[in-house]
PDB file of N, CA and C in Angstrom:
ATOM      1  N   UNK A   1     137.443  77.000 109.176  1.00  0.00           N
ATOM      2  CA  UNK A   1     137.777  75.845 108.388  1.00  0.00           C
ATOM      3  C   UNK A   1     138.581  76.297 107.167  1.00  0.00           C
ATOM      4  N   UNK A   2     139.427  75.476 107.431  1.00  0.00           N
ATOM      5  CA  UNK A   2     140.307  75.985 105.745  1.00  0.00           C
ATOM      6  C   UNK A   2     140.706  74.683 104.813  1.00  0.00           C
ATOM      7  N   UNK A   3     140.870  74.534 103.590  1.00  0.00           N
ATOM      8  CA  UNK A   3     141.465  73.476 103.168  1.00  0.00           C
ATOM      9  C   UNK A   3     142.735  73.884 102.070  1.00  0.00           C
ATOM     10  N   UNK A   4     143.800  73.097 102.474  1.00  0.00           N
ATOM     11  CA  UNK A   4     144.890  73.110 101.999  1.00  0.00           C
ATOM     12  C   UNK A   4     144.751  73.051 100.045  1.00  0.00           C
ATOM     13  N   UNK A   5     144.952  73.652  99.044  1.00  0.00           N
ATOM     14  CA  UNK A   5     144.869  73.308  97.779  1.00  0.00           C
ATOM     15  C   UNK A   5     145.743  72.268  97.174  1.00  0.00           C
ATOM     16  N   UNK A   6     146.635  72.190  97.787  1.00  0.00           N
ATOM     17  CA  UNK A   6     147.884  71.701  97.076  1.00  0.00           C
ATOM     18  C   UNK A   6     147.852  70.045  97.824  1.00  0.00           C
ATOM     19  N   UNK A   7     147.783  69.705  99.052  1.00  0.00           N
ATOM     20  CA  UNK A   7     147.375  68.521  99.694  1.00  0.00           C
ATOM     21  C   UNK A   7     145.947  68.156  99.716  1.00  0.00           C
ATOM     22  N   UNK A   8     144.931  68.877 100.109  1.00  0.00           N
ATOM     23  CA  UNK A   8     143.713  68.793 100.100  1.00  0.00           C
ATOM     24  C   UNK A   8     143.667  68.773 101.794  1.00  0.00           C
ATOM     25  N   UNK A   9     144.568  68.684 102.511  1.00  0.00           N
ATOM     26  CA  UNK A   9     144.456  69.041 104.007  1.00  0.00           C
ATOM     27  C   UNK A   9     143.181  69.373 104.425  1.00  0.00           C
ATOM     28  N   UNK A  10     142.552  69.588 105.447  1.00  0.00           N
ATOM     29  CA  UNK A  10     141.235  70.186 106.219  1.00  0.00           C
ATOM     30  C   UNK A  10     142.173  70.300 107.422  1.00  0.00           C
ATOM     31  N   UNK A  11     142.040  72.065 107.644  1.00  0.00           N
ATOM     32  CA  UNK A  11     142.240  72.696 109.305  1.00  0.00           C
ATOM     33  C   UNK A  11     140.876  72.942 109.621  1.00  0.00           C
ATOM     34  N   UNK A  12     140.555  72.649 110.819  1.00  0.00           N
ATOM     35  CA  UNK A  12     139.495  73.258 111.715  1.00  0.00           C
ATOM     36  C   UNK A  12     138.528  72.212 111.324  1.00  0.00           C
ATOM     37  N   UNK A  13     137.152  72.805 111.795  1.00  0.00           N
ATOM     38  CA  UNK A  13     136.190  71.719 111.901  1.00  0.00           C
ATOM     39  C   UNK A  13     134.925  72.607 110.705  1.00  0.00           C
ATOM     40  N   UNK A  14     133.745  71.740 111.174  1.00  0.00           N
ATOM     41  CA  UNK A  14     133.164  72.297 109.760  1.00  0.00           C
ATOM     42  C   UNK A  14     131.904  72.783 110.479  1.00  0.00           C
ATOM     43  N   UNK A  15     131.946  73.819 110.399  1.00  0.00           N
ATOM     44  CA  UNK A  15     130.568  74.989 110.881  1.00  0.00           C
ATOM     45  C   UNK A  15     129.097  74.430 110.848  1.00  0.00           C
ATOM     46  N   UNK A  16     128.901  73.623 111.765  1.00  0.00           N
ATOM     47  CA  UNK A  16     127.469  73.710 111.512  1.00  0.00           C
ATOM     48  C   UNK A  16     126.473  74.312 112.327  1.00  0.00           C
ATOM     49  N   UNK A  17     125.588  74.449 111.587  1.00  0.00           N
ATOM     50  CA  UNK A  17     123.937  75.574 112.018  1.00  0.00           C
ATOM     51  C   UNK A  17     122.985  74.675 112.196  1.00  0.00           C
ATOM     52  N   UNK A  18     122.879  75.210 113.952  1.00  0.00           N
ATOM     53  CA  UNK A  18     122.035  73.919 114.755  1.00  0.00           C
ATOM     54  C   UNK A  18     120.786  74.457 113.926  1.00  0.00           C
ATOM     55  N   UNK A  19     120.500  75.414 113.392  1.00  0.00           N
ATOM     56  CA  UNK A  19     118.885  76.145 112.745  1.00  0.00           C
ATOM     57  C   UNK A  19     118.802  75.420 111.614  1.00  0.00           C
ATOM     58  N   UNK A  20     119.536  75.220 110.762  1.00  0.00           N
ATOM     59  CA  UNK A  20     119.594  74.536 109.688  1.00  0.00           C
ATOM     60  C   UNK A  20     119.492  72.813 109.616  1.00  0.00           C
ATOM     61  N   UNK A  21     120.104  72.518 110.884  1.00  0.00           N
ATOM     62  CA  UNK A  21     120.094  70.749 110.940  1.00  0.00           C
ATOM     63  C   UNK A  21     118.511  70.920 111.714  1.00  0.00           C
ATOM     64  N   UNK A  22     117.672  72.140 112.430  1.00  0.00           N
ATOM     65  CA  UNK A  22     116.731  71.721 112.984  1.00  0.00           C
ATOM     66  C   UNK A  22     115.528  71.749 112.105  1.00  0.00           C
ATOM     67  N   UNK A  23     115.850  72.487 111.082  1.00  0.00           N
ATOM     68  CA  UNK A  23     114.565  72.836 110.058  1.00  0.00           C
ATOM     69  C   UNK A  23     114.645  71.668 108.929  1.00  0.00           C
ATOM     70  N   UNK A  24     115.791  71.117 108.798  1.00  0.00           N
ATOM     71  CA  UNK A  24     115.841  69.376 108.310  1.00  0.00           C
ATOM     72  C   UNK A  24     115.194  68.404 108.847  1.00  0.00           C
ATOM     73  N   UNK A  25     115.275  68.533 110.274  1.00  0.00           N
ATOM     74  CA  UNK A  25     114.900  67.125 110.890  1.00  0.00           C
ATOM     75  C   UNK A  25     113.446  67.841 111.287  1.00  0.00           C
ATOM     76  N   UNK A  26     113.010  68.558 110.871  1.00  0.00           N
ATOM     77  CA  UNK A  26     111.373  69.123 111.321  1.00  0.00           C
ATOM     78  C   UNK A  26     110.920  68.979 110.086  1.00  0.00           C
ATOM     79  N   UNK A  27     111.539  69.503 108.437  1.00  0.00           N
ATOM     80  CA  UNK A  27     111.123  68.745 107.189  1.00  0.00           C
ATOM     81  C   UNK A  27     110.766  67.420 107.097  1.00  0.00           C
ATOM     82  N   UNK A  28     111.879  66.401 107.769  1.00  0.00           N
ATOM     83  CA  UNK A  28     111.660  65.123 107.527  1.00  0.00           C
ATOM     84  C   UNK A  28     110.626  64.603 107.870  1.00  0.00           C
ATOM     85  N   UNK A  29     110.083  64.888 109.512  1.00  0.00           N
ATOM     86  CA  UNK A  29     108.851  64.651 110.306  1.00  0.00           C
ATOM     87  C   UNK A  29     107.936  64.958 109.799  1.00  0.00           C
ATOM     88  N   UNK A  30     108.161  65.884 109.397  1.00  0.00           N
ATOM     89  CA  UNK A  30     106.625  66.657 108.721  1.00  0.00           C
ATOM     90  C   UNK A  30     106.505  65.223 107.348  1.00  0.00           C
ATOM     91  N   UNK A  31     107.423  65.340 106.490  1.00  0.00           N
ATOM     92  CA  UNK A  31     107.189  64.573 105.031  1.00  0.00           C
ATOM     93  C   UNK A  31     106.615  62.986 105.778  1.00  0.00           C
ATOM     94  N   UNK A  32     107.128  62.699 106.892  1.00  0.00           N
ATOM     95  CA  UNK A  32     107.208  60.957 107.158  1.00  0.00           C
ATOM     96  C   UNK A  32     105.505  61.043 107.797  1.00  0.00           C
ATOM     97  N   UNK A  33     105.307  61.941 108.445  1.00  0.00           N
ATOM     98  CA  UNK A  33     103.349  62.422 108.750  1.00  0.00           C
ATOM     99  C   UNK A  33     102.915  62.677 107.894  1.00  0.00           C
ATOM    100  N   UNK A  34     102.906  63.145 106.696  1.00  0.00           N
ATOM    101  CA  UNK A  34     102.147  63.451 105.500  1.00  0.00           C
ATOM    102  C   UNK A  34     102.180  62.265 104.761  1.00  0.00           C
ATOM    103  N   UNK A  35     102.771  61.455 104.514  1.00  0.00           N
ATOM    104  CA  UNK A  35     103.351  60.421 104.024  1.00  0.00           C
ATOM    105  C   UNK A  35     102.402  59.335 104.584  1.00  0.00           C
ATOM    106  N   UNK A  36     102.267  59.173 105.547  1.00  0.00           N
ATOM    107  CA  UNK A  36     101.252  58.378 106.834  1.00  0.00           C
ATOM    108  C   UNK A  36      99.751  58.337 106.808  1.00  0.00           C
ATOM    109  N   UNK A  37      99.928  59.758 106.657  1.00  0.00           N
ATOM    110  CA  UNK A  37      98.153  60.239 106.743  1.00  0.00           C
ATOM    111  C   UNK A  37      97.573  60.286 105.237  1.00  0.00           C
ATOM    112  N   UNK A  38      98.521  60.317 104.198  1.00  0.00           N
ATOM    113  CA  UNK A  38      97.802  59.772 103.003  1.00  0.00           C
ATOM    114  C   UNK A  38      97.706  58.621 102.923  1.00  0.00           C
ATOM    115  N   UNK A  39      98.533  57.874 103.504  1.00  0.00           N
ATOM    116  CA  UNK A  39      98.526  56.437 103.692  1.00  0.00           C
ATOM    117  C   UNK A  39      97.167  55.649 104.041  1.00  0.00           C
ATOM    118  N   UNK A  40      96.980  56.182 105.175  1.00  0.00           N
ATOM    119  CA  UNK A  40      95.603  56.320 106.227  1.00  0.00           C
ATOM    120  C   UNK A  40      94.291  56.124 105.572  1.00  0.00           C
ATOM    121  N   UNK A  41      94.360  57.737 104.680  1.00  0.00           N
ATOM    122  CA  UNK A  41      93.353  57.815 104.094  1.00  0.00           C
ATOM    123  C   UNK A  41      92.510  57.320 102.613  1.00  0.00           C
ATOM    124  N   UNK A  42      93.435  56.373 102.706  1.00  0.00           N
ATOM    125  CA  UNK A  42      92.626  55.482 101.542  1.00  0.00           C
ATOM    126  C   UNK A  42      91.737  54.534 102.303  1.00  0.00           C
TER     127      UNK A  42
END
């Protein structure tokens, strides 16, 4: 990926890390169950 300075252009595409989008969407689950089960437990 590169970006042009002078236009602001974007060549190429933008790198993403399936490890990184998977440890997000396993954060979220986790927070939206914790979130639940305190819920619960009142």
């Amino acid at each position: 990926m590169a970006v042009n300075a002078r236009t602001g252009e974007v060549q190429g595409e933008r790198p993403y890390s399936k490890a990184k989008i998977a440890m997000l969407v396993a954060a979220v689950v986790m927070l939206v169950v914790l979130i639940i089960v305190l819920k619960s437990a009142r």
